[in-house]
C-alpha atoms as a PDB file:
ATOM      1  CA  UNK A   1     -29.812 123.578  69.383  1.00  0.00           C
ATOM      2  CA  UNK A   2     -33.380 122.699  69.561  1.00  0.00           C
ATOM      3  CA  UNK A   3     -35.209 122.824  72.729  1.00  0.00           C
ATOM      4  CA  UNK A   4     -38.161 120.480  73.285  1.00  0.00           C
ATOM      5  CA  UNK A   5     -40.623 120.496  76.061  1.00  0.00           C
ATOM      6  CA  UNK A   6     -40.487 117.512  78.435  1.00  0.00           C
ATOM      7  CA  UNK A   7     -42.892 114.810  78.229  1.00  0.00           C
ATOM      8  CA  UNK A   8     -43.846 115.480  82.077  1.00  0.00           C
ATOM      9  CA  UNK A   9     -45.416 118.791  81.795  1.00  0.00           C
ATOM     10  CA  UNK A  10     -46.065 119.561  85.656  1.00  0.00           C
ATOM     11  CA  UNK A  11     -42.610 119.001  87.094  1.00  0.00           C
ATOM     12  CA  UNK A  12     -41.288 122.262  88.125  1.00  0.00           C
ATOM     13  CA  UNK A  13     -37.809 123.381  86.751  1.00  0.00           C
ATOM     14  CA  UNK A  14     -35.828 124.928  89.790  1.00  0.00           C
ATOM     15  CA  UNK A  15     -33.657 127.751  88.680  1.00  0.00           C
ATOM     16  CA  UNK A  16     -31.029 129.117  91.352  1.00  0.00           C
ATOM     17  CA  UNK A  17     -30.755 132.561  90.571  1.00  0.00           C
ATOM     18  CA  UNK A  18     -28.355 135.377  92.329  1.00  0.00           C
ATOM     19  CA  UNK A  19     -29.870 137.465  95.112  1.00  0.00           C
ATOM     20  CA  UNK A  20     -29.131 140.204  93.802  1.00  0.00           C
ATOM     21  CA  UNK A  21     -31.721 140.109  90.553  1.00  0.00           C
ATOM     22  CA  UNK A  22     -34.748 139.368  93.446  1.00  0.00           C
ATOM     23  CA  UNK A  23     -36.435 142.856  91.944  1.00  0.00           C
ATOM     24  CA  UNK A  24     -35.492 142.262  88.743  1.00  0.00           C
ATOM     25  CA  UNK A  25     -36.564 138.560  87.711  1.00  0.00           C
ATOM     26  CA  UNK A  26     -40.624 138.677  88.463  1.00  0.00           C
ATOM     27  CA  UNK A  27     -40.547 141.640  85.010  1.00  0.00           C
ATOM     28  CA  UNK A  28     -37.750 139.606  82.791  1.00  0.00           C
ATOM     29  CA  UNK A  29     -39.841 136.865  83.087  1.00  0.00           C
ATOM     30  CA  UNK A  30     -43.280 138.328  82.519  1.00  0.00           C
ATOM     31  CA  UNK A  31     -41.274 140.469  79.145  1.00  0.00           C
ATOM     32  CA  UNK A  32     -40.257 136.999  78.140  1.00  0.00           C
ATOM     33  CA  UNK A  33     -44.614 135.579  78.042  1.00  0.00           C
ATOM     34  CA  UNK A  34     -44.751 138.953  76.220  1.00  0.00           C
ATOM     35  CA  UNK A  35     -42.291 137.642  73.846  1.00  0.00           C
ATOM     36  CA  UNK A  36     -44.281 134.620  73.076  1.00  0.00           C
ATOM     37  CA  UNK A  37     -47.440 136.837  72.716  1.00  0.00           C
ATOM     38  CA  UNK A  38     -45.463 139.396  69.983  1.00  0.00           C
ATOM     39  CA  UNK A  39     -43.537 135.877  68.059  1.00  0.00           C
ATOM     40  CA  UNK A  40     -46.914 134.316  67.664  1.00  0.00           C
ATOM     41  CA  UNK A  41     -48.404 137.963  65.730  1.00  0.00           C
ATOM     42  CA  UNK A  42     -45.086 138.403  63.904  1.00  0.00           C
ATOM     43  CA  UNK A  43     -45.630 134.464  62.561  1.00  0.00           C
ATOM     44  CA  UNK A  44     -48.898 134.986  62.023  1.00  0.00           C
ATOM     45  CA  UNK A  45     -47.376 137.914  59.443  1.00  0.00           C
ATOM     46  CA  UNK A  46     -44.967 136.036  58.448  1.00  0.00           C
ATOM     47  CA  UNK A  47     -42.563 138.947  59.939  1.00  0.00           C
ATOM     48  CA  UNK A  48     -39.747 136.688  60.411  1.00  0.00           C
ATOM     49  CA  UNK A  49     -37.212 139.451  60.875  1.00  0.00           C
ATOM     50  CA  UNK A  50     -39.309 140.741  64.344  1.00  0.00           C
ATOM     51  CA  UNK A  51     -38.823 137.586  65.511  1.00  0.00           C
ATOM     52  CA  UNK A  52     -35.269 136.871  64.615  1.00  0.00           C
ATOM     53  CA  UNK A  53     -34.939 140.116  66.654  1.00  0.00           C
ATOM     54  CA  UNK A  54     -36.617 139.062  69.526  1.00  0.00           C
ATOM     55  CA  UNK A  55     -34.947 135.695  69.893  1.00  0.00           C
ATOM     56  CA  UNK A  56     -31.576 137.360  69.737  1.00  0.00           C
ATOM     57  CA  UNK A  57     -32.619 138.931  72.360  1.00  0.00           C
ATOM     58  CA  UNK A  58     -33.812 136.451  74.020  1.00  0.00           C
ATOM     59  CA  UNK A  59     -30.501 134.482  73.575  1.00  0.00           C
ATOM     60  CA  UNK A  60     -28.468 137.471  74.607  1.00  0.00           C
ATOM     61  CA  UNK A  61     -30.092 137.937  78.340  1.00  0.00           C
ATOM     62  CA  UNK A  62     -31.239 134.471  79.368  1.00  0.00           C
ATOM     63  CA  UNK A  63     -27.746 133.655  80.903  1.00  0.00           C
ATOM     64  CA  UNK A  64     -27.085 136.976  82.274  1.00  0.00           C
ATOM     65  CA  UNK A  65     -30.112 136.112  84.637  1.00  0.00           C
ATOM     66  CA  UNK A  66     -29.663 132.622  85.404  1.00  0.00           C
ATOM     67  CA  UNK A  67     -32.208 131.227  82.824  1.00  0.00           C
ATOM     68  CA  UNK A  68     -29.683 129.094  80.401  1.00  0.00           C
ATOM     69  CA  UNK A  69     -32.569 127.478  78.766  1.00  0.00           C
ATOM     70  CA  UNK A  70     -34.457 131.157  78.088  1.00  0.00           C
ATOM     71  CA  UNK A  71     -30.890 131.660  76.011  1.00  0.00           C
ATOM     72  CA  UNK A  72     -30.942 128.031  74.136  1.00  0.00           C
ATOM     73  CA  UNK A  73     -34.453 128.333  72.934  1.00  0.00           C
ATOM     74  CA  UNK A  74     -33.988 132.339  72.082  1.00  0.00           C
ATOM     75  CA  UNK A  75     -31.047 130.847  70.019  1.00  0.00           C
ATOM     76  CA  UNK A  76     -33.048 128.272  68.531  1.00  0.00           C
ATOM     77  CA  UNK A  77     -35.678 130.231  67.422  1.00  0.00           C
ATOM     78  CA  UNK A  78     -33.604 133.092  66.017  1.00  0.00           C
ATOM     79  CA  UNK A  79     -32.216 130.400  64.074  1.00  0.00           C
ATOM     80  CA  UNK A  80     -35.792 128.928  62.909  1.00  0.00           C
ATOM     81  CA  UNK A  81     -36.469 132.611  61.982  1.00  0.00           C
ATOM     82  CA  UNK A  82     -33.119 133.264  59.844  1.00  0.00           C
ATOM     83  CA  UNK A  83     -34.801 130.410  57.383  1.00  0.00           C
ATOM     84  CA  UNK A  84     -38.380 131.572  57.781  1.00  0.00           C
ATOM     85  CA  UNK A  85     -38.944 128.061  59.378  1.00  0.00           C
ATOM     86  CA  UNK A  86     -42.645 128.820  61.474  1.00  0.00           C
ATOM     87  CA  UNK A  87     -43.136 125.170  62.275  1.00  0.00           C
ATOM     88  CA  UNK A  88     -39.914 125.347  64.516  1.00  0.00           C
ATOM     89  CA  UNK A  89     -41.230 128.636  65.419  1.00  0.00           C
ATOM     90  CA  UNK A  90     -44.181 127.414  67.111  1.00  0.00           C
ATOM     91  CA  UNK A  91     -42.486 124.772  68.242  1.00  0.00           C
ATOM     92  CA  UNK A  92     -39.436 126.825  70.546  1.00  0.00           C
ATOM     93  CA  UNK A  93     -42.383 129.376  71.582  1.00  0.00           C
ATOM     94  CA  UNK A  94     -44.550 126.510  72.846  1.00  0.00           C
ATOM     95  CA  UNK A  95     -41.075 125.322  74.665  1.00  0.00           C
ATOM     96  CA  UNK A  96     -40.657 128.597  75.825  1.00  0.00           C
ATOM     97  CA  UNK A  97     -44.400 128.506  77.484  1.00  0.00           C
ATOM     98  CA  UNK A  98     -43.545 125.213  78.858  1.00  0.00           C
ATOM     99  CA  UNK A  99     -40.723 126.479  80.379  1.00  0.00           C
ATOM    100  CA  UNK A 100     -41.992 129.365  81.857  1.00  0.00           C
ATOM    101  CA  UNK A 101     -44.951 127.631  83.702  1.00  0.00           C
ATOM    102  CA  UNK A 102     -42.934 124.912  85.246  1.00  0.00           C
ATOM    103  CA  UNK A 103     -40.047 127.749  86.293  1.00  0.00           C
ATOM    104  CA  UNK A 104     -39.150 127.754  90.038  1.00  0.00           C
ATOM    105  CA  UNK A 105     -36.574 130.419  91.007  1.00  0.00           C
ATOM    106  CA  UNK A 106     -34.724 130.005  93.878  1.00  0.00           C
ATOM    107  CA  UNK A 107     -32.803 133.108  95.154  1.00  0.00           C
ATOM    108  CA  UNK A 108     -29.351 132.223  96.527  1.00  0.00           C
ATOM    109  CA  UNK A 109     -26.684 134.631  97.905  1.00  0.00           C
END
C-alpha cells in the first residue's frame, strides 16, 4: 500500500488513542521522527537493509498504539526497501513527516 501525503498539509489528523498509553505515546512518536532522521542516512548509504528493518518495525507497532497509518507507511516503505526502491523511500518518509506534524491524539478511556 502506498501512503501519500494529503494535498491540504495543515489539517490536523485526530487520532483517538487508549488512555492507558497517555505516558507512553509523547516517546513512540518522537522514536518514530527519529526513524525518519536514521531512513534518510541509511538511503543516503544506500543501506537498504537498515531501513527494511526499521519499517518493519514501524509496521509492527503502529497499530498496537492507535497509529494505523504509522503501520501502512512502515509497510510501505519496508516494501520500497526489499527492492532498493529510494524514490519511494523518500517518498513514505516525507509521508511519514507529514503525518506526524498534522497528528492530534486524543486520549479516550
Amino acid at each position: 500500500m502506498i501512503i501519500q501525503a494529503k494535498d491540504n498539509q495543515n489539517k490536523k489528523i485526530v487520532v483517538f488513542v487508549d488512555e492507558d498509553l497517555r505516558d507512553l505515546i509523547p516517546g513512540y512518536l518522537e522514536n518514530r521522527l527519529k526513524d525518519i532522521a536514521a531512513i534518510r542516512a541509511a538511503l543516503a548509504q544506500r543501506d537498504f537493509d537498515a531501513i527494511r528493518s526499521i519499517g518493519h518495525k514501524m509496521k509492527g507497532s503502529g497499530g498496537g498504539y492507535g497509529f494505523d497509518q504509522i503501520t501502512d507507511i512502515g509497510r510501505a516503505i519496508e516494501d520500497a526497501a526489499k527492492i532498493d526502491h529510494g524514490e519511494e523511500i523518500s517518498r513514505q518518509t516525507e509521508a511519514l513527516k507529514t503525518f506526524l506534524n498534522r497528528v492530534d491524539v486524543v486520549y479516550q478511556t
